[in-house]
N, C-alpha and C. Protein backbone atom coordinates (compact mmCIF):
# COMPACT_ATOMS: atom_id res chain seq x y z
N UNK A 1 209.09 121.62 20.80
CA UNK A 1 207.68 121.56 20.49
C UNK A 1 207.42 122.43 19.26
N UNK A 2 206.75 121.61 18.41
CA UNK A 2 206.47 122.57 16.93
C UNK A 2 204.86 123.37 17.43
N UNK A 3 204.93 124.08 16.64
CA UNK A 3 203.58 125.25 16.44
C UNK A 3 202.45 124.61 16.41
N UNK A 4 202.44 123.83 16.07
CA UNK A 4 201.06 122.73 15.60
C UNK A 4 201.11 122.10 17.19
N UNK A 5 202.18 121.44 18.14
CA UNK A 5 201.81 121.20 19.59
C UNK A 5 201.60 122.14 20.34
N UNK A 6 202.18 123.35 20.08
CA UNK A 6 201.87 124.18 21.00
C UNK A 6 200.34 125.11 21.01
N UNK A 7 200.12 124.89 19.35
CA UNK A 7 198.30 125.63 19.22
C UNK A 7 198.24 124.11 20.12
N UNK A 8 197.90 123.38 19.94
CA UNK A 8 196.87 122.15 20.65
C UNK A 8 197.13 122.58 21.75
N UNK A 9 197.98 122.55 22.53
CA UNK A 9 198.28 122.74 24.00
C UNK A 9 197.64 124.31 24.53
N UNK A 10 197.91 124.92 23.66
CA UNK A 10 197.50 126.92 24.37
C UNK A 10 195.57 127.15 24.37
N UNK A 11 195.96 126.51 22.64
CA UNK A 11 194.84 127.33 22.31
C UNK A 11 193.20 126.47 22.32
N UNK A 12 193.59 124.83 22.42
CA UNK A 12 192.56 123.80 22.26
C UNK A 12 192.25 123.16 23.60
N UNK A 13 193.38 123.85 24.26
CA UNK A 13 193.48 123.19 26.07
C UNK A 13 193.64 121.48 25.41
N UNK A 14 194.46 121.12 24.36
CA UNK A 14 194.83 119.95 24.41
C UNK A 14 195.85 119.35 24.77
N UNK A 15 195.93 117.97 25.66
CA UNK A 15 197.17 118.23 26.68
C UNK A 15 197.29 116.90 26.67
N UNK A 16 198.68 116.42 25.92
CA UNK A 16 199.34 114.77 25.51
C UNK A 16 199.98 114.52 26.87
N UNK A 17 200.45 115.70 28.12
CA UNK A 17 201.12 115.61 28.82
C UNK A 17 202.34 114.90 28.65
N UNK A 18 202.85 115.36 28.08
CA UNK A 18 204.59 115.01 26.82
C UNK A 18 204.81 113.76 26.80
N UNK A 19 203.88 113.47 25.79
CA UNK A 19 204.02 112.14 25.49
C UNK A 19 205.62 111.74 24.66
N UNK A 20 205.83 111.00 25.16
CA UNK A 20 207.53 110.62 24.58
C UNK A 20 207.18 109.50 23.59
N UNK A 21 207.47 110.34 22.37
CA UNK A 21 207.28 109.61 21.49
C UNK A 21 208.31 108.78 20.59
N UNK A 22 209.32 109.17 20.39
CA UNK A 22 210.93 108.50 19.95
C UNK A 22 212.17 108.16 21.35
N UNK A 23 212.32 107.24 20.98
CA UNK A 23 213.42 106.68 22.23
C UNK A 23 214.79 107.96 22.34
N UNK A 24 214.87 108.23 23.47
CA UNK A 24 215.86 108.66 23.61
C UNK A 24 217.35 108.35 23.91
N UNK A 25 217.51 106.55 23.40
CA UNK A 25 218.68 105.84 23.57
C UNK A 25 218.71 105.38 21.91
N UNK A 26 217.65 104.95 21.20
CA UNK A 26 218.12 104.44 19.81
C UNK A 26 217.33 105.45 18.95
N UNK A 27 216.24 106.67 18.97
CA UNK A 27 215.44 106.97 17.98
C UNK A 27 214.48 105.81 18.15
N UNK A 28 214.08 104.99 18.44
CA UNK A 28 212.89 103.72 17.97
C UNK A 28 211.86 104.40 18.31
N UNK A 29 210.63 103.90 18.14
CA UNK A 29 209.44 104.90 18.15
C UNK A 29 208.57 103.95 19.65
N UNK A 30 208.27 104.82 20.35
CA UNK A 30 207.81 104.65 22.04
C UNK A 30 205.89 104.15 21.61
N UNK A 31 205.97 102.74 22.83
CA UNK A 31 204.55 101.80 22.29
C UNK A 31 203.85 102.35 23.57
N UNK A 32 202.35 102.97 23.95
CA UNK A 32 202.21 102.84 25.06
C UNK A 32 201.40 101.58 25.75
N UNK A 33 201.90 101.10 27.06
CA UNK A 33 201.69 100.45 27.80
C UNK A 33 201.23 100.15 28.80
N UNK A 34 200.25 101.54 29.34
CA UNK A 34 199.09 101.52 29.96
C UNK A 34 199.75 102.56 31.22
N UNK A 35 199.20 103.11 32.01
CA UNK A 35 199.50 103.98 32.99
C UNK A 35 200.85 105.21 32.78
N UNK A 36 200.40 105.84 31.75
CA UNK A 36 201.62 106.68 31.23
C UNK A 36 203.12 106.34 31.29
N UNK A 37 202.95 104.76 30.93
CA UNK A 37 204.14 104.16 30.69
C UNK A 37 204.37 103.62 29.23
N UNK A 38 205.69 104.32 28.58
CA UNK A 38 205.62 103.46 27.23
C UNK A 38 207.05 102.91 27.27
N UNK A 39 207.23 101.82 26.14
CA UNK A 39 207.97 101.10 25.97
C UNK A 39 209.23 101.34 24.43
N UNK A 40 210.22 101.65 24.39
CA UNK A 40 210.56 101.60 22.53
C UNK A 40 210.43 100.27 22.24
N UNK A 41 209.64 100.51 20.84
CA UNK A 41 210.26 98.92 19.85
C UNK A 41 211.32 98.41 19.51
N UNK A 42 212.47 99.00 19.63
CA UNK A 42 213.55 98.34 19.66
C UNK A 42 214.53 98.30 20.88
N UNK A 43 214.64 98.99 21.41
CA UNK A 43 215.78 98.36 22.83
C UNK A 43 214.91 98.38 24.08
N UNK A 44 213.95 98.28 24.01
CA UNK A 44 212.56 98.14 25.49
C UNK A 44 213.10 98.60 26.87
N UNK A 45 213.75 100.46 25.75
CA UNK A 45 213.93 101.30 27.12
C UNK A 45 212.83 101.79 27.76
N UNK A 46 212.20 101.98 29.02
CA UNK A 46 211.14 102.66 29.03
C UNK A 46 211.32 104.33 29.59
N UNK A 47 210.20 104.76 29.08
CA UNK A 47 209.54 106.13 29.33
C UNK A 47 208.53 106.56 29.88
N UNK A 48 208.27 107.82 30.23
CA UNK A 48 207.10 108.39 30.86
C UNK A 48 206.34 109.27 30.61
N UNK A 49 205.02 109.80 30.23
CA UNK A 49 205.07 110.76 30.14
C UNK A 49 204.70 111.69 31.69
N UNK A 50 203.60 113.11 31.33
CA UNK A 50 203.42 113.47 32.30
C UNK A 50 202.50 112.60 34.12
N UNK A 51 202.00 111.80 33.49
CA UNK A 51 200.75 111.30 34.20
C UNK A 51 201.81 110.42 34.76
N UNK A 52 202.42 109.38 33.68
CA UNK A 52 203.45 107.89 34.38
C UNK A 52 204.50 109.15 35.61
N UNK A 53 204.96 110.25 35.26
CA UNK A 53 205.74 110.17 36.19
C UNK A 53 205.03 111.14 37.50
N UNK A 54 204.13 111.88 36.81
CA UNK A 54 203.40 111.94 38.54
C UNK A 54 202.89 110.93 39.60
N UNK A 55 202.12 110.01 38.91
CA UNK A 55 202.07 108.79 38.95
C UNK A 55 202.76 107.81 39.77
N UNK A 56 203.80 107.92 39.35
CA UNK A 56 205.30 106.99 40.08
C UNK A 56 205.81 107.97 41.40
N UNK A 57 205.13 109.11 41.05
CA UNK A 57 205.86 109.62 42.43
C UNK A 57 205.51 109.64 43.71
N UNK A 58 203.96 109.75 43.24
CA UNK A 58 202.93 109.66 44.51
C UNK A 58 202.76 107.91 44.72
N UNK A 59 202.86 107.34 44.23
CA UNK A 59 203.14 105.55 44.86
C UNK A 59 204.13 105.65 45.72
N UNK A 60 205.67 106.02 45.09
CA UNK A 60 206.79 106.14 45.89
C UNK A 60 206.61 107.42 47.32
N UNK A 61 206.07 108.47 46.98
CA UNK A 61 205.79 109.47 48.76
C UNK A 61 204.10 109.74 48.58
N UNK A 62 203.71 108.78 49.30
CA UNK A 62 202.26 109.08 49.51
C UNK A 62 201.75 110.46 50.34
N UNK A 63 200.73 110.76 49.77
CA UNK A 63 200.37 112.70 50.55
C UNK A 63 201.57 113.46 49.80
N UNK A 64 202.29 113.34 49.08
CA UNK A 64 203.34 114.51 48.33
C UNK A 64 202.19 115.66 47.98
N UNK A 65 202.87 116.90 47.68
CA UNK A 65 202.17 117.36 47.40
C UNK A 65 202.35 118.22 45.63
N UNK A 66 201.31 118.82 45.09
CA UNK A 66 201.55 119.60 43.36
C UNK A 66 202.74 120.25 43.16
N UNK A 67 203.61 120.85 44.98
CA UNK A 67 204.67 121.61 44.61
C UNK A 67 205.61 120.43 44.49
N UNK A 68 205.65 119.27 45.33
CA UNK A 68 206.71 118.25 45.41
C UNK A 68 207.04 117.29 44.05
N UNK A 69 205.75 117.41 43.99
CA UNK A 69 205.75 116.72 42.54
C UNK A 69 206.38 117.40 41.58
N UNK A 70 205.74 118.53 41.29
CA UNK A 70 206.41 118.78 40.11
C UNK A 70 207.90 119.52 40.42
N UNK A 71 208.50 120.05 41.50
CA UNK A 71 209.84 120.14 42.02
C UNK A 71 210.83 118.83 41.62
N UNK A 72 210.42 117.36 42.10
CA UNK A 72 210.97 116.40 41.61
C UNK A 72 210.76 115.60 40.34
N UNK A 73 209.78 116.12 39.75
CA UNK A 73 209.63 115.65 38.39
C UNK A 73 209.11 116.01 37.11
N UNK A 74 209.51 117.67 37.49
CA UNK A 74 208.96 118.25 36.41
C UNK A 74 208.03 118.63 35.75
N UNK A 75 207.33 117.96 36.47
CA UNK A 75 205.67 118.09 35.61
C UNK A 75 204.56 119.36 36.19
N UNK A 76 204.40 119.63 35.36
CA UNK A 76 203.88 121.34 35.48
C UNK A 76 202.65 121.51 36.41
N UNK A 77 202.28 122.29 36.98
CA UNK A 77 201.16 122.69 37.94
C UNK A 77 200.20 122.56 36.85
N UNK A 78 199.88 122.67 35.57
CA UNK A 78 198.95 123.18 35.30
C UNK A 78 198.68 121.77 34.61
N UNK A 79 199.31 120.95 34.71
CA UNK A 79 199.34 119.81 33.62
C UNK A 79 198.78 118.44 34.88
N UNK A 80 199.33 119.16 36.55
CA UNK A 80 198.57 118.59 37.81
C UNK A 80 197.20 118.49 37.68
N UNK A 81 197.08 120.18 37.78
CA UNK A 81 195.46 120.25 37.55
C UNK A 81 194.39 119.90 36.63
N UNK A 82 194.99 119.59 35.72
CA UNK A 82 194.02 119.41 34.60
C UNK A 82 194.29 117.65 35.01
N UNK A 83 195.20 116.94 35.33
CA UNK A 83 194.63 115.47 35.74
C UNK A 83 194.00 115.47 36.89
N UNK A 84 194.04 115.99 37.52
CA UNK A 84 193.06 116.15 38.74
C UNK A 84 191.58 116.21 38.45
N UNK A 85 191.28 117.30 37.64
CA UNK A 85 190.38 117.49 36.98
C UNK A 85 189.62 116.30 35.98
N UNK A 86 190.78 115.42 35.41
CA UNK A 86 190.06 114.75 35.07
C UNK A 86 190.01 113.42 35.42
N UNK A 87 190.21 113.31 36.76
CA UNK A 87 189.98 112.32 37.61
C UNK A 87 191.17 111.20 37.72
N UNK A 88 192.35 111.76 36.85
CA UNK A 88 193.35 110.89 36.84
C UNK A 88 194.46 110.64 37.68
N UNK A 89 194.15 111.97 38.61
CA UNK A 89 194.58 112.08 40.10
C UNK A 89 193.82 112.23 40.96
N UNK A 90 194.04 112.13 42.14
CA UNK A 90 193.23 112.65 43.46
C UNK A 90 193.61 112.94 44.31
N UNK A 91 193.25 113.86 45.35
CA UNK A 91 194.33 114.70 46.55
C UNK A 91 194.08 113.82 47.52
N UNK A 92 194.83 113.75 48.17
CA UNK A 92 195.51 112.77 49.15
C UNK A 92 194.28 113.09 50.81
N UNK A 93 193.97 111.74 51.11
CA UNK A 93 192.75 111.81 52.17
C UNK A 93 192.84 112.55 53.48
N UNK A 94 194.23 112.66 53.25
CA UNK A 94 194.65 113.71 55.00
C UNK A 94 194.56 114.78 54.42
N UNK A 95 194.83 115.67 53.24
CA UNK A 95 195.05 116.79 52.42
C UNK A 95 194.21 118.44 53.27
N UNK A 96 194.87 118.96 53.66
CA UNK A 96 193.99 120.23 53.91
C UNK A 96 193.70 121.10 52.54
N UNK A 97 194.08 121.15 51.94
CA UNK A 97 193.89 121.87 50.24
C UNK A 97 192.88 120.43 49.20
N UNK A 98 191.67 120.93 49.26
CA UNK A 98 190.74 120.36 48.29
C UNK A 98 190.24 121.22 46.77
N UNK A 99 189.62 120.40 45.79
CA UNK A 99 189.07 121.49 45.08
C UNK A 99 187.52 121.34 45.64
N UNK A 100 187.30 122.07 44.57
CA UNK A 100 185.84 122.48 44.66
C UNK A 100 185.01 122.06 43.53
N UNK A 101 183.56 121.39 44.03
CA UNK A 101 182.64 121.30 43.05
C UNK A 101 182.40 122.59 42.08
N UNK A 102 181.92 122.55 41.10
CA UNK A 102 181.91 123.68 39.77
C UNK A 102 180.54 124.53 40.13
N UNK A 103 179.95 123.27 40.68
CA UNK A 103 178.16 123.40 40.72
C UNK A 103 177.88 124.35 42.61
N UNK A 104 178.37 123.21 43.08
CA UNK A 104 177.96 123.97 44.52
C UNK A 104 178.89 124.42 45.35
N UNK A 105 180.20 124.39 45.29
CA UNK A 105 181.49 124.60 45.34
C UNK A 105 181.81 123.72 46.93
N UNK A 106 181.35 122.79 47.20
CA UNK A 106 181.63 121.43 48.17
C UNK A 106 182.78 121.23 47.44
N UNK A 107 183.52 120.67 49.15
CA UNK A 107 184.81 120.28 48.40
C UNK A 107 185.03 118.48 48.02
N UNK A 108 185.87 118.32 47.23
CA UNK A 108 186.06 117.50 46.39
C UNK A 108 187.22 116.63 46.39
N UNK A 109 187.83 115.65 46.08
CA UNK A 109 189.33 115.21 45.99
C UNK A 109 189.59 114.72 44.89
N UNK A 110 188.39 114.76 43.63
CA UNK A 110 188.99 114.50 42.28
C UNK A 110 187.81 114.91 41.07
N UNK A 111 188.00 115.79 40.12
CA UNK A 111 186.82 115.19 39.06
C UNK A 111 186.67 117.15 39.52
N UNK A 112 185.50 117.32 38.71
CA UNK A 112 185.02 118.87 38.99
C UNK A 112 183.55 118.82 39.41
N UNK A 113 182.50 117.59 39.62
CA UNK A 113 181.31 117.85 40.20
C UNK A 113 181.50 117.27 41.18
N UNK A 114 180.66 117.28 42.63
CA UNK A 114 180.76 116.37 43.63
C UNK A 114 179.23 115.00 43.23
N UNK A 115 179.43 114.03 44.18
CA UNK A 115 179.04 113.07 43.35
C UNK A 115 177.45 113.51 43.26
N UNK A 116 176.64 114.26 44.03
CA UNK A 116 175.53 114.55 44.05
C UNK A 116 174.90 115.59 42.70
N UNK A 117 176.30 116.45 42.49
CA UNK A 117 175.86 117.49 41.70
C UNK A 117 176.01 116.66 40.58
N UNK A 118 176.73 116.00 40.27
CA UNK A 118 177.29 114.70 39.06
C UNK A 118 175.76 114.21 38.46
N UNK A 119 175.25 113.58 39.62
CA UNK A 119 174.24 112.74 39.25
C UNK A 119 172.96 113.54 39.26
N UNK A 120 172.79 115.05 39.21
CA UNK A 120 171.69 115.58 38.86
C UNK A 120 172.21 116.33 37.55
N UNK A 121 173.49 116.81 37.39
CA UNK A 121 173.74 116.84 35.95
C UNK A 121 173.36 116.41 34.68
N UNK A 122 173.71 114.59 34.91
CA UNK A 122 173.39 113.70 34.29
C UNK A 122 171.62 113.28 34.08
N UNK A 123 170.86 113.85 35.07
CA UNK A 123 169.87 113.27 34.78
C UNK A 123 169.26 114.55 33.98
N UNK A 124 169.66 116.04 34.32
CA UNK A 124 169.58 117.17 33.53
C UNK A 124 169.48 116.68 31.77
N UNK A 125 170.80 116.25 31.68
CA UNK A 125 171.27 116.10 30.62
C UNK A 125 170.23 114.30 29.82
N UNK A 126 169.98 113.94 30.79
CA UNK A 126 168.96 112.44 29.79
C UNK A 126 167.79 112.89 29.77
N UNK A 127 166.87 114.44 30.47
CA UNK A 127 165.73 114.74 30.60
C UNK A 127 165.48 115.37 29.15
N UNK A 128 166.99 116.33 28.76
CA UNK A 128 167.05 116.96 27.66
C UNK A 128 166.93 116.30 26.55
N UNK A 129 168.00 115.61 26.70
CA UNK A 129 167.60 114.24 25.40
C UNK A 129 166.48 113.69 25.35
N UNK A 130 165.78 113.29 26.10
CA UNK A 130 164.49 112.96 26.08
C UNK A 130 163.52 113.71 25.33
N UNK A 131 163.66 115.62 25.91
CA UNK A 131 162.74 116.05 25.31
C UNK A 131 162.73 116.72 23.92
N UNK A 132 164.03 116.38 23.34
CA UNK A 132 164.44 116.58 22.14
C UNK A 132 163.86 115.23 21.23
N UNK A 133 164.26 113.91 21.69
CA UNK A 133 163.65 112.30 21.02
C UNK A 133 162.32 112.77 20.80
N UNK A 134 161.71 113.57 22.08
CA UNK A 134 160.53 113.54 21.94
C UNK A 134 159.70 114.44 20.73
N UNK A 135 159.96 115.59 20.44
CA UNK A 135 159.81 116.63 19.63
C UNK A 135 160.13 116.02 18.11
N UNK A 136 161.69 115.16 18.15
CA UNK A 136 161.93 114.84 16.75
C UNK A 136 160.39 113.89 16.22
N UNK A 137 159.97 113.06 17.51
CA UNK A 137 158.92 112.08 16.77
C UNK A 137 159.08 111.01 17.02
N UNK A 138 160.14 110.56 18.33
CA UNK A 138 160.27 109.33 18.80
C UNK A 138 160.05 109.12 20.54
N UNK A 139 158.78 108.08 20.13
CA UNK A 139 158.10 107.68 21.10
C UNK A 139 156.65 108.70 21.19
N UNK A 140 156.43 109.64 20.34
CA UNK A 140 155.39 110.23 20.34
C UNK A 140 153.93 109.35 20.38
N UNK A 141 153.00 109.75 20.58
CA UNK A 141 152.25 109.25 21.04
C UNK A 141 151.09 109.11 19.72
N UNK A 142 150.98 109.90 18.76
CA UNK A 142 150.66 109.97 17.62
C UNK A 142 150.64 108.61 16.72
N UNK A 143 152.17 108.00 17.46
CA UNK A 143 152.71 107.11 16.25
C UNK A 143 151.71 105.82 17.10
N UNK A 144 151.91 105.71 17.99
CA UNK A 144 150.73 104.82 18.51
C UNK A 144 149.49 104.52 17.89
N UNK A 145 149.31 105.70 18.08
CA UNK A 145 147.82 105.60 17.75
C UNK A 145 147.20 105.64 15.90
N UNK A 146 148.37 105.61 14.83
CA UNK A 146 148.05 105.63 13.61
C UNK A 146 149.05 104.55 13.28
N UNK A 147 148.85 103.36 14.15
CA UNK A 147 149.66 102.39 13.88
C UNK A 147 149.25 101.71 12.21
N UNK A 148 149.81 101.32 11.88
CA UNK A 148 149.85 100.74 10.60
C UNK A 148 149.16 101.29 9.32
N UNK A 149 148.63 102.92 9.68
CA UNK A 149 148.75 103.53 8.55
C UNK A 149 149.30 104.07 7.54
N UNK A 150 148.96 105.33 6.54
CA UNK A 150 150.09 105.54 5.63
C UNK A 150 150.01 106.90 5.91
N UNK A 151 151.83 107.10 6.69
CA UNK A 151 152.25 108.34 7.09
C UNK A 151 152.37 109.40 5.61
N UNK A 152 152.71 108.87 4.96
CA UNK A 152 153.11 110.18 3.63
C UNK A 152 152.61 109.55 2.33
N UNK A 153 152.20 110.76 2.05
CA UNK A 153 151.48 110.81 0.45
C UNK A 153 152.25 111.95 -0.51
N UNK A 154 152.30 111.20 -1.85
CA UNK A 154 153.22 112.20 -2.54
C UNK A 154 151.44 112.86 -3.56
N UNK A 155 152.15 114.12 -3.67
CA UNK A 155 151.59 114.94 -4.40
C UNK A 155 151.46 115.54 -5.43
């Protein structure tokens, strides 16, 4: 890993989850193919990165758990959590270990709000926008009412 992946990874919390990017049978350069599965362009060896092979593991032992996983496949606790987090995993429905909502700390099995705190977030967040549209001058009530006059005069 060069300096330039590893600032993205430390310092930007940016995370390719090792994306395999050159074949490791010819050099050919790796196509991806949907579910952290890629393909090379020339000998259509395939690869994985972090997600395809957590991924493949929990299909193959359902309920495994973050230590099993990454014990058999390498893939880092912290690289678990952050797909968890972003909904690209989810803990298993028998699971005694859940996370926690951010907001009310209810527990959770994927994502960081629970779906209640989610959807008052969101409406937080369209009230704001709203009252920002509103301030800039859209939908004001002004504009109504001086319909088809002349807003600006030069001086």
């Amino acid at each position: 890993m060069d300096g330039r992946e590893k600032f993205k990874r430390d310092v930007l919390d940016i995370n390719d989850y090792n994306r395999p990017y050159e074949c490791e049978n010819c050099g050919g350069l790796m196509i991806f193919k949907g579910c952290g599965e890629y393909e090379c362009e020339n000998c259509r060896a395939k690869g994985f990165d972090d997600y395809g092979k957590a991924r493949n593991y929990i299909e193959q032992n359902p309920g495994a758990t973050s230590a099993d996983i990454t014990l058999n496949t390498g893939v880092t606790q912290k690289a678990i959590r952050q797909m968890l987090k972003e909904s690209r995993l989810e803990v298993a429905q028998d699971s005694k270990v859940l996370l926690k909502c951010e907001m009310c700390g209810a527990d959770i099995r994927t994502g960081v709000l629970c779906p209640t705190c989610e959807v008052a977030y969101h409406r937080k967040l369209e009230e704001k926008q709203r009252s920002a549209n509103h301030m800039v001058g859209y939908g004001n009530d002004k504009e109504t009412e001086n319909k088809g006059e002349k807003r600006f005069s030069r001086k």
